[in-house]
N, C-alpha and C. Protein backbone atom coordinates (compact mmCIF):
# COMPACT_ATOMS: atom_id res chain seq x y z
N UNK A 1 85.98 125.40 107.66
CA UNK A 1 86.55 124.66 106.55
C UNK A 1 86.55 123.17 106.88
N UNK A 2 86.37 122.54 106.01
CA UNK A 2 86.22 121.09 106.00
C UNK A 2 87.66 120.11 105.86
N UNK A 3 87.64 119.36 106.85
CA UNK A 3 88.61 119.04 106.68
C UNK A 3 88.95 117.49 105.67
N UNK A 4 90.39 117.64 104.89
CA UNK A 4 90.20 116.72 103.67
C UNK A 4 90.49 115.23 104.49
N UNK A 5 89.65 114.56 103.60
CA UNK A 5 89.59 113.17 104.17
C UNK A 5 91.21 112.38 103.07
N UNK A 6 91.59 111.26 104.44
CA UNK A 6 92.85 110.56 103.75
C UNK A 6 92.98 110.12 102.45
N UNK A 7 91.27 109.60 101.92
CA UNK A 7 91.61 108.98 100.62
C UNK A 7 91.34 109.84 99.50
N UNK A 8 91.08 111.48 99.81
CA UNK A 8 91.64 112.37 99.40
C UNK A 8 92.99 112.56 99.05
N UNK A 9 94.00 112.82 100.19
CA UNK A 9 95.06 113.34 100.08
C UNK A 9 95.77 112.09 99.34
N UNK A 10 95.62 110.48 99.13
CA UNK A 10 96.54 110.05 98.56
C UNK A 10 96.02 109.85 97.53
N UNK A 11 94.74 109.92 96.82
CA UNK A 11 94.68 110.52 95.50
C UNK A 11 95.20 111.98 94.73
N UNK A 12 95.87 113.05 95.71
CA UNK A 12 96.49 113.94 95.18
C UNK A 12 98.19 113.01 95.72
N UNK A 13 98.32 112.25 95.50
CA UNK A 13 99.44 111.61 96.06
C UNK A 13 99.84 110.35 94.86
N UNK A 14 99.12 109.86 94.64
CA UNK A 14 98.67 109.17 93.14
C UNK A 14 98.88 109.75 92.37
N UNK A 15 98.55 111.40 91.91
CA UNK A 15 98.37 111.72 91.01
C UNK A 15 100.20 112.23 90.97
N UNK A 16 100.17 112.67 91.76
CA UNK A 16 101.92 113.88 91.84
C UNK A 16 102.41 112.10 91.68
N UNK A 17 102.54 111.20 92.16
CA UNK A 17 103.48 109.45 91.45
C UNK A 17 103.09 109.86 89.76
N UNK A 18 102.11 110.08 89.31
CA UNK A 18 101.90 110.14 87.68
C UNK A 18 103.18 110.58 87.34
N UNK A 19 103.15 112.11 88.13
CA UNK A 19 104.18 113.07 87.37
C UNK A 19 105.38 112.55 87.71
N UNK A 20 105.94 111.80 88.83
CA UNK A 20 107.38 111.56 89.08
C UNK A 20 107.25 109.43 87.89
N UNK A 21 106.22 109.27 87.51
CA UNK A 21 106.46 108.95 86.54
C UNK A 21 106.89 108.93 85.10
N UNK A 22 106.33 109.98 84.77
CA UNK A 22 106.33 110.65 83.46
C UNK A 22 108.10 110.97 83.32
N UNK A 23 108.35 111.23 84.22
CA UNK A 23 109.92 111.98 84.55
C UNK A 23 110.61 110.66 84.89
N UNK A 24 110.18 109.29 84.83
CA UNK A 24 110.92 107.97 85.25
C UNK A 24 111.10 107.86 83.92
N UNK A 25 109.84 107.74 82.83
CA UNK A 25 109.93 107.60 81.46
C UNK A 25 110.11 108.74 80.43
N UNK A 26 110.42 109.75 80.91
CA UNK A 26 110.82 110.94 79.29
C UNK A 26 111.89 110.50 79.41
N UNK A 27 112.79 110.80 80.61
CA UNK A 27 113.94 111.02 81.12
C UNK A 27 115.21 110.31 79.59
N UNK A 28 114.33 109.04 80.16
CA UNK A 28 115.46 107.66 79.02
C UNK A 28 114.93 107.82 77.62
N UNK A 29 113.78 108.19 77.38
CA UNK A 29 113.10 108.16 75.81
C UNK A 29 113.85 109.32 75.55
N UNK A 30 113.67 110.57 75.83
CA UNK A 30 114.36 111.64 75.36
C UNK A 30 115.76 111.43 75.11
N UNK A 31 116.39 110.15 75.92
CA UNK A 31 117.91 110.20 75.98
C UNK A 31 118.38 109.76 74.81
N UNK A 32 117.60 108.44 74.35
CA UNK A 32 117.64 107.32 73.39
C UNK A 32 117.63 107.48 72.05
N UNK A 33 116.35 108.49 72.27
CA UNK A 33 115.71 108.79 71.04
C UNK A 33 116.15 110.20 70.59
N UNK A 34 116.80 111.46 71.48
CA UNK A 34 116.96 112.68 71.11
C UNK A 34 116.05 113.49 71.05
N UNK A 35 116.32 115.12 71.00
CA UNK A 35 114.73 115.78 70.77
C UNK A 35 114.72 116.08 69.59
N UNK A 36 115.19 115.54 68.36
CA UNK A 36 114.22 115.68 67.18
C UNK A 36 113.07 114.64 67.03
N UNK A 37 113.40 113.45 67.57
CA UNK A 37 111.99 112.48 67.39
C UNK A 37 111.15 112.78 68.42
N UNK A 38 111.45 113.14 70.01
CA UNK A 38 110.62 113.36 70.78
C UNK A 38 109.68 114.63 70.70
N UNK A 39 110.48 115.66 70.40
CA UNK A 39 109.40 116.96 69.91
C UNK A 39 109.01 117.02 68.60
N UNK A 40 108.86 115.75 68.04
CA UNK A 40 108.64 115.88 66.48
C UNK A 40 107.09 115.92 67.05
N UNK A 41 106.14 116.08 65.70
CA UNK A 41 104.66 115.03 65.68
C UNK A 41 104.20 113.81 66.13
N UNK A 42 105.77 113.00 66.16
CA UNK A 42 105.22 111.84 66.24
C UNK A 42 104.49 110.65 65.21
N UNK A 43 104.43 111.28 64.69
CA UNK A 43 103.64 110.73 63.15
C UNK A 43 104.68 109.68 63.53
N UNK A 44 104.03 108.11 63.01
CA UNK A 44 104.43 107.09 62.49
C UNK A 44 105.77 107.07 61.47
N UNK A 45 105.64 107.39 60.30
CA UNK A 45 105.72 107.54 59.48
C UNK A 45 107.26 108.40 59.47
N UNK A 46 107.24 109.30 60.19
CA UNK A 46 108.74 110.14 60.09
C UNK A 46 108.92 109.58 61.64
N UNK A 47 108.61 108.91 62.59
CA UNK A 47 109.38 108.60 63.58
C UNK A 47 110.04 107.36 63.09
N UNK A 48 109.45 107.08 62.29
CA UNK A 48 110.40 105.48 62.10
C UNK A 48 109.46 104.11 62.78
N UNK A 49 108.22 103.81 63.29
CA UNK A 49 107.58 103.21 64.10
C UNK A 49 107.27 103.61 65.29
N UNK A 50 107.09 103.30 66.15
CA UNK A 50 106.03 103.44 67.51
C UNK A 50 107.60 103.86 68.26
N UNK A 51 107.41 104.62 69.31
CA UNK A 51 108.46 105.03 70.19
C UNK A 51 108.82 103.95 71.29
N UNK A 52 107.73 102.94 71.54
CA UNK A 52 108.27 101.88 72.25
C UNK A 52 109.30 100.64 71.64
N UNK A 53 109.11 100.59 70.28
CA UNK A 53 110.03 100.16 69.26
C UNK A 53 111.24 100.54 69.04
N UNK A 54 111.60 101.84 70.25
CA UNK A 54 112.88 102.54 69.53
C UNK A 54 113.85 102.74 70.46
N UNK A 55 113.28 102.18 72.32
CA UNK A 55 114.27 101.91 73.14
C UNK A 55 114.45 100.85 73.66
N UNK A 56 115.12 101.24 74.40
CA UNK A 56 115.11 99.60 75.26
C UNK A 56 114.08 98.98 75.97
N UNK A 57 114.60 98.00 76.04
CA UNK A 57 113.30 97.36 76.79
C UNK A 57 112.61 97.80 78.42
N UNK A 58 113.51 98.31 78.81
CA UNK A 58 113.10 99.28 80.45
C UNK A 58 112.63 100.14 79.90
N UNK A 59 113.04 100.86 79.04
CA UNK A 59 112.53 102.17 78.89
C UNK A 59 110.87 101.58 78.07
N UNK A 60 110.43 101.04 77.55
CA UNK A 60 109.73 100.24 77.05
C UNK A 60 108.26 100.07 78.27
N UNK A 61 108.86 99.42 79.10
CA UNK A 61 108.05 99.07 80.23
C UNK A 61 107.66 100.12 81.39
N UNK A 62 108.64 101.07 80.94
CA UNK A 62 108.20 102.62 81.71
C UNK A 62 107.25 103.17 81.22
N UNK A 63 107.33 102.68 79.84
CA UNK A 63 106.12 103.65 78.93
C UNK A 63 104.44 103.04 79.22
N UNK A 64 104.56 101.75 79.48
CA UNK A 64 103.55 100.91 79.30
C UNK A 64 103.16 101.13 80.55
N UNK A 65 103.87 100.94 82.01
CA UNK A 65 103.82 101.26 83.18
C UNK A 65 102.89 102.84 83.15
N UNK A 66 103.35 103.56 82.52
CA UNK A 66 102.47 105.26 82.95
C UNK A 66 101.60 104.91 82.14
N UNK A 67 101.49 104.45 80.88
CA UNK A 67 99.88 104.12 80.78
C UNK A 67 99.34 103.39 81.41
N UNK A 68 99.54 102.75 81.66
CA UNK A 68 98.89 101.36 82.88
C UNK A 68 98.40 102.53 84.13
N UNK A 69 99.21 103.64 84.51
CA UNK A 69 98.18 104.21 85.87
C UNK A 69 97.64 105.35 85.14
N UNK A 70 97.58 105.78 84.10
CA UNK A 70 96.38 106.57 83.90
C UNK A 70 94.79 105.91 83.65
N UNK A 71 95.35 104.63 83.13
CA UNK A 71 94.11 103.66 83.33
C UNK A 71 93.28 103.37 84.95
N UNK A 72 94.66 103.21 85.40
CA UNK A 72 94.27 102.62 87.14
C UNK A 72 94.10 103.82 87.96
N UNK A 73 94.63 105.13 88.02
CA UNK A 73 93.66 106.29 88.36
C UNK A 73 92.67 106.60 88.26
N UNK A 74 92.08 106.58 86.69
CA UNK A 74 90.43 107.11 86.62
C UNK A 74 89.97 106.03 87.54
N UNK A 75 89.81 104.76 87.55
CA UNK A 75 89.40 104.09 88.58
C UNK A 75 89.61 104.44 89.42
N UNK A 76 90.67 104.69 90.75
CA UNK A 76 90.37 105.00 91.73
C UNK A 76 90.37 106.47 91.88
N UNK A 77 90.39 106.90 91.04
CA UNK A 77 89.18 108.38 91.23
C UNK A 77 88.31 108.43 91.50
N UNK A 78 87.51 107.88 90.50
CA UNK A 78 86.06 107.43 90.90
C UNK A 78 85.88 106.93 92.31
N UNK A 79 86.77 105.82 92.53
CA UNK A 79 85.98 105.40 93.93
C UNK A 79 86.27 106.35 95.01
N UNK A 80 87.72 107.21 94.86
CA UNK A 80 87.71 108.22 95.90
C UNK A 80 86.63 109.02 96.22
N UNK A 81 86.11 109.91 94.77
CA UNK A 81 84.98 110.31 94.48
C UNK A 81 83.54 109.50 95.63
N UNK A 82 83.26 108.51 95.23
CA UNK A 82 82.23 107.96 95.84
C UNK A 82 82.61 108.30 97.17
N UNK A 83 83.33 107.67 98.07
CA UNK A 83 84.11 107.83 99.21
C UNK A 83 83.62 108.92 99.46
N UNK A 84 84.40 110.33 99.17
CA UNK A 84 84.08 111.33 99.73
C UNK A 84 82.55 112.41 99.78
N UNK A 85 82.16 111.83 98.16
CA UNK A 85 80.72 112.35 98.15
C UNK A 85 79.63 111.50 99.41
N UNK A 86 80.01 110.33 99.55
CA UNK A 86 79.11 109.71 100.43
C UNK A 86 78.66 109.76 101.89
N UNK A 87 80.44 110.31 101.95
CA UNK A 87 80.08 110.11 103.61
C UNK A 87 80.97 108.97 103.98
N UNK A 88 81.22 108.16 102.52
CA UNK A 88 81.57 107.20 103.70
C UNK A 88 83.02 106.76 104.06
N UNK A 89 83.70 107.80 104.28
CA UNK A 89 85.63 107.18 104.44
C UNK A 89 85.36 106.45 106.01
N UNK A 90 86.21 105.35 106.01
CA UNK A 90 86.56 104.34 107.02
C UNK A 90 87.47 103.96 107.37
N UNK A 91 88.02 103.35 107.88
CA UNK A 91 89.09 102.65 108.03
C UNK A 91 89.45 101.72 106.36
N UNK A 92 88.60 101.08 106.07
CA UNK A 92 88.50 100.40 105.07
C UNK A 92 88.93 100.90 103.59
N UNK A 93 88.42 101.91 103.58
CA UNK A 93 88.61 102.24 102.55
C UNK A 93 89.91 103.46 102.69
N UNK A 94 90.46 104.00 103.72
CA UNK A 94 91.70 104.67 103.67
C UNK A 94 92.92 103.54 103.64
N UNK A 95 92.48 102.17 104.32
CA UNK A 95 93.23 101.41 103.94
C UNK A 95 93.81 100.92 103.11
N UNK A 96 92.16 100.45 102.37
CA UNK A 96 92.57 100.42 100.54
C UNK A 96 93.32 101.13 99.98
N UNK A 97 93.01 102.82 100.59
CA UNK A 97 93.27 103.92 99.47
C UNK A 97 95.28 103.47 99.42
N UNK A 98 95.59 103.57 100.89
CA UNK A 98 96.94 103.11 100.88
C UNK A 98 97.43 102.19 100.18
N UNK A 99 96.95 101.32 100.44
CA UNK A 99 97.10 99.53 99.67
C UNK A 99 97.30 100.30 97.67
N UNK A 100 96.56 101.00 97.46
CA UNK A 100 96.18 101.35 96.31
C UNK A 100 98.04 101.94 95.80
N UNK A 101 98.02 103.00 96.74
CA UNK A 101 99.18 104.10 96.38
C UNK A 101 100.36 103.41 96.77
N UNK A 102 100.58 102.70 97.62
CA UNK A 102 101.82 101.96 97.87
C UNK A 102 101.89 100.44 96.78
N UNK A 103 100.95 99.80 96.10
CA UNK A 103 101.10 99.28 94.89
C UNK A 103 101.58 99.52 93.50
N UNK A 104 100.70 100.60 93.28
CA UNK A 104 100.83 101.84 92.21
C UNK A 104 102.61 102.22 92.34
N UNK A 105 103.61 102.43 93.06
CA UNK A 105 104.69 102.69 93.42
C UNK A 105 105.08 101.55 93.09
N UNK A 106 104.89 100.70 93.68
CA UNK A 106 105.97 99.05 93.57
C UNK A 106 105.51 98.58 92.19
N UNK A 107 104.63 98.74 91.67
CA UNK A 107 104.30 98.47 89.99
C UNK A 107 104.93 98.97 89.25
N UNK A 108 105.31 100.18 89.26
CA UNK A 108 106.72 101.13 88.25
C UNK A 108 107.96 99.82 88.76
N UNK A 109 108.53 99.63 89.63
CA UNK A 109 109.84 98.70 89.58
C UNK A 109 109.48 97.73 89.51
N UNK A 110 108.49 96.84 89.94
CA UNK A 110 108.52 95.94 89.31
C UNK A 110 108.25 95.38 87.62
N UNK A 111 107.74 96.25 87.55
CA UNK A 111 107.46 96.35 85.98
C UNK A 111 108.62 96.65 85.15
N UNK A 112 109.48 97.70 85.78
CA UNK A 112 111.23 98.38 84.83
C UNK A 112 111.80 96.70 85.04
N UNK A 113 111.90 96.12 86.13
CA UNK A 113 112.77 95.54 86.36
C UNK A 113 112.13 94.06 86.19
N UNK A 114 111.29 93.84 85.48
CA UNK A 114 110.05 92.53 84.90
C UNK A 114 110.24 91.37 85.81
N UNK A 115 110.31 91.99 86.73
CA UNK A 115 109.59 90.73 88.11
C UNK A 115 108.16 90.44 87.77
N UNK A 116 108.55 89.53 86.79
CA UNK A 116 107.64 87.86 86.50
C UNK A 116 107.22 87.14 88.03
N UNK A 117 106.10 86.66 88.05
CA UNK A 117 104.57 87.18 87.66
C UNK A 117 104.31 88.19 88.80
N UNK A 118 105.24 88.81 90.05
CA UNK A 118 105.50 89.54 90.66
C UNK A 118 104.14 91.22 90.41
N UNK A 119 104.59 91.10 89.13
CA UNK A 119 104.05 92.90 88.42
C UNK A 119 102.89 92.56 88.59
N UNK A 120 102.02 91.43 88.49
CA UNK A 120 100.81 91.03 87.78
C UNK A 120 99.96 91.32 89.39
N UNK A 121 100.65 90.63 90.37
CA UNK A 121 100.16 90.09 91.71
C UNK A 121 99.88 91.99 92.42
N UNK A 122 101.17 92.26 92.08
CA UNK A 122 101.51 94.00 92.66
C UNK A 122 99.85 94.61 91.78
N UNK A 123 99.97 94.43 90.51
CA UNK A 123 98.56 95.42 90.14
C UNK A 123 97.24 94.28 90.35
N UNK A 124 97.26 93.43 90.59
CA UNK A 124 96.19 92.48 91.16
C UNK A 124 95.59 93.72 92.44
N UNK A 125 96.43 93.75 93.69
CA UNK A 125 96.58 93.62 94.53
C UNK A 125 95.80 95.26 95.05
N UNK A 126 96.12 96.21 94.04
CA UNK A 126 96.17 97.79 93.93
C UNK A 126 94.40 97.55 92.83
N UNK A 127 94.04 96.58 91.81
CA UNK A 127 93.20 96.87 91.57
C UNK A 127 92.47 96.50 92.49
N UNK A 128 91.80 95.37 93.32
CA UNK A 128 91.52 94.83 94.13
C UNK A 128 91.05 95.74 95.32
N UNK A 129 91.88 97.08 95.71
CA UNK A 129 91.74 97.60 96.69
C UNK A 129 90.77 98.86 96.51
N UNK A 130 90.62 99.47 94.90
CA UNK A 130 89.83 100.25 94.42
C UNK A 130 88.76 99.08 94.54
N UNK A 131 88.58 98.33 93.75
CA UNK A 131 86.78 97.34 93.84
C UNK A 131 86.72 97.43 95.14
N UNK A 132 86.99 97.24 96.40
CA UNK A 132 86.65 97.10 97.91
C UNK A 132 86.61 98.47 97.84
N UNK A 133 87.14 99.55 97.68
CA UNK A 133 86.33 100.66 98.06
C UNK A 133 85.01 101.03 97.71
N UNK A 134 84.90 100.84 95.90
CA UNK A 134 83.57 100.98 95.74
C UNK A 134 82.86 99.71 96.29
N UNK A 135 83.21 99.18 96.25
CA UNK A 135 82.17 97.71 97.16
C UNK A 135 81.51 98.16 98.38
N UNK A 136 82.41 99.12 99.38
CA UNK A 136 82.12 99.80 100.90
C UNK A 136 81.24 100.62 100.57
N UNK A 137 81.71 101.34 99.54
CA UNK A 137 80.39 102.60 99.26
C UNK A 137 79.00 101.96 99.37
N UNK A 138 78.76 100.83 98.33
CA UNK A 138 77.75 100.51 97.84
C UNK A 138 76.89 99.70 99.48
N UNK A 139 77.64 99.02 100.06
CA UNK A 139 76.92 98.33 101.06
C UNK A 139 76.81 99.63 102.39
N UNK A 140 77.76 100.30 102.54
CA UNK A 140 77.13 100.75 104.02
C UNK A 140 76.00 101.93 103.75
């Protein structure tokens, strides 16, 4: 059996942060909003406007925050992907992979808690570390 490479395991490590995301943001939407709007359709129209319109502003930035890493996952999926199809995990790129997952984490609070321009530098910093992985792929 093969054994799993690091920037493996913190892409299944990334992914399980999704879910203890999702559970940062139902948690307060469900609270705010109740479960007739949350298990409704959703439709526009009988929710009253967009669900980020209907809490607070943390709860707001939680929502925007878990979309923000389903965006920034498929990316470093992919580059995990490359990584491990290639051959080529390194130092470099398990580094990144870290740099990646310990950003991804500090981006949920800084983002709830709108540490100006703080959030921006934190997902700078986490995208930055996916491009250097695929960057490693491509040169070695």
């Amino acid at each position: 059996m093969l054994a799993m490479i690091i920037e493996i395991k913190i892409l299944v490590l990334a992914t399980l942060w999704q879910f203890v995301q999702y559970i940062l943001m139902a948690v307060p939407v469900n609270l705010q909003l109740g479960a007739d709007k949350t298990t409704s359709s959703r439709d526009l129209d009988s929710l009253g406007g967009s669900i980020q319109s209907q809490v607070d502003a943390r709860t707001a930035r939680l929502i925007r925050a878990l979309n923000n890493h389903f965006e920034a996952l498929v990316l470093f999926s992919i580059a995990v992907v490359a990584v491990a199809l290639s051959g080529q995990s390194n130092a470099i790129t398990a580094t990144c992979a870290w740099v990646y997952l310990i950003c991804r984490i500090a981006y949920v609070a800084a983002y709830a808690f709108n540490w100006v321009p703080w959030r921006s530098v934190i997902w700078g910093c986490g995208f930055m570390a996916t491009g250097i992985m695929l960057i490693t792929v491509l040169l070695a």
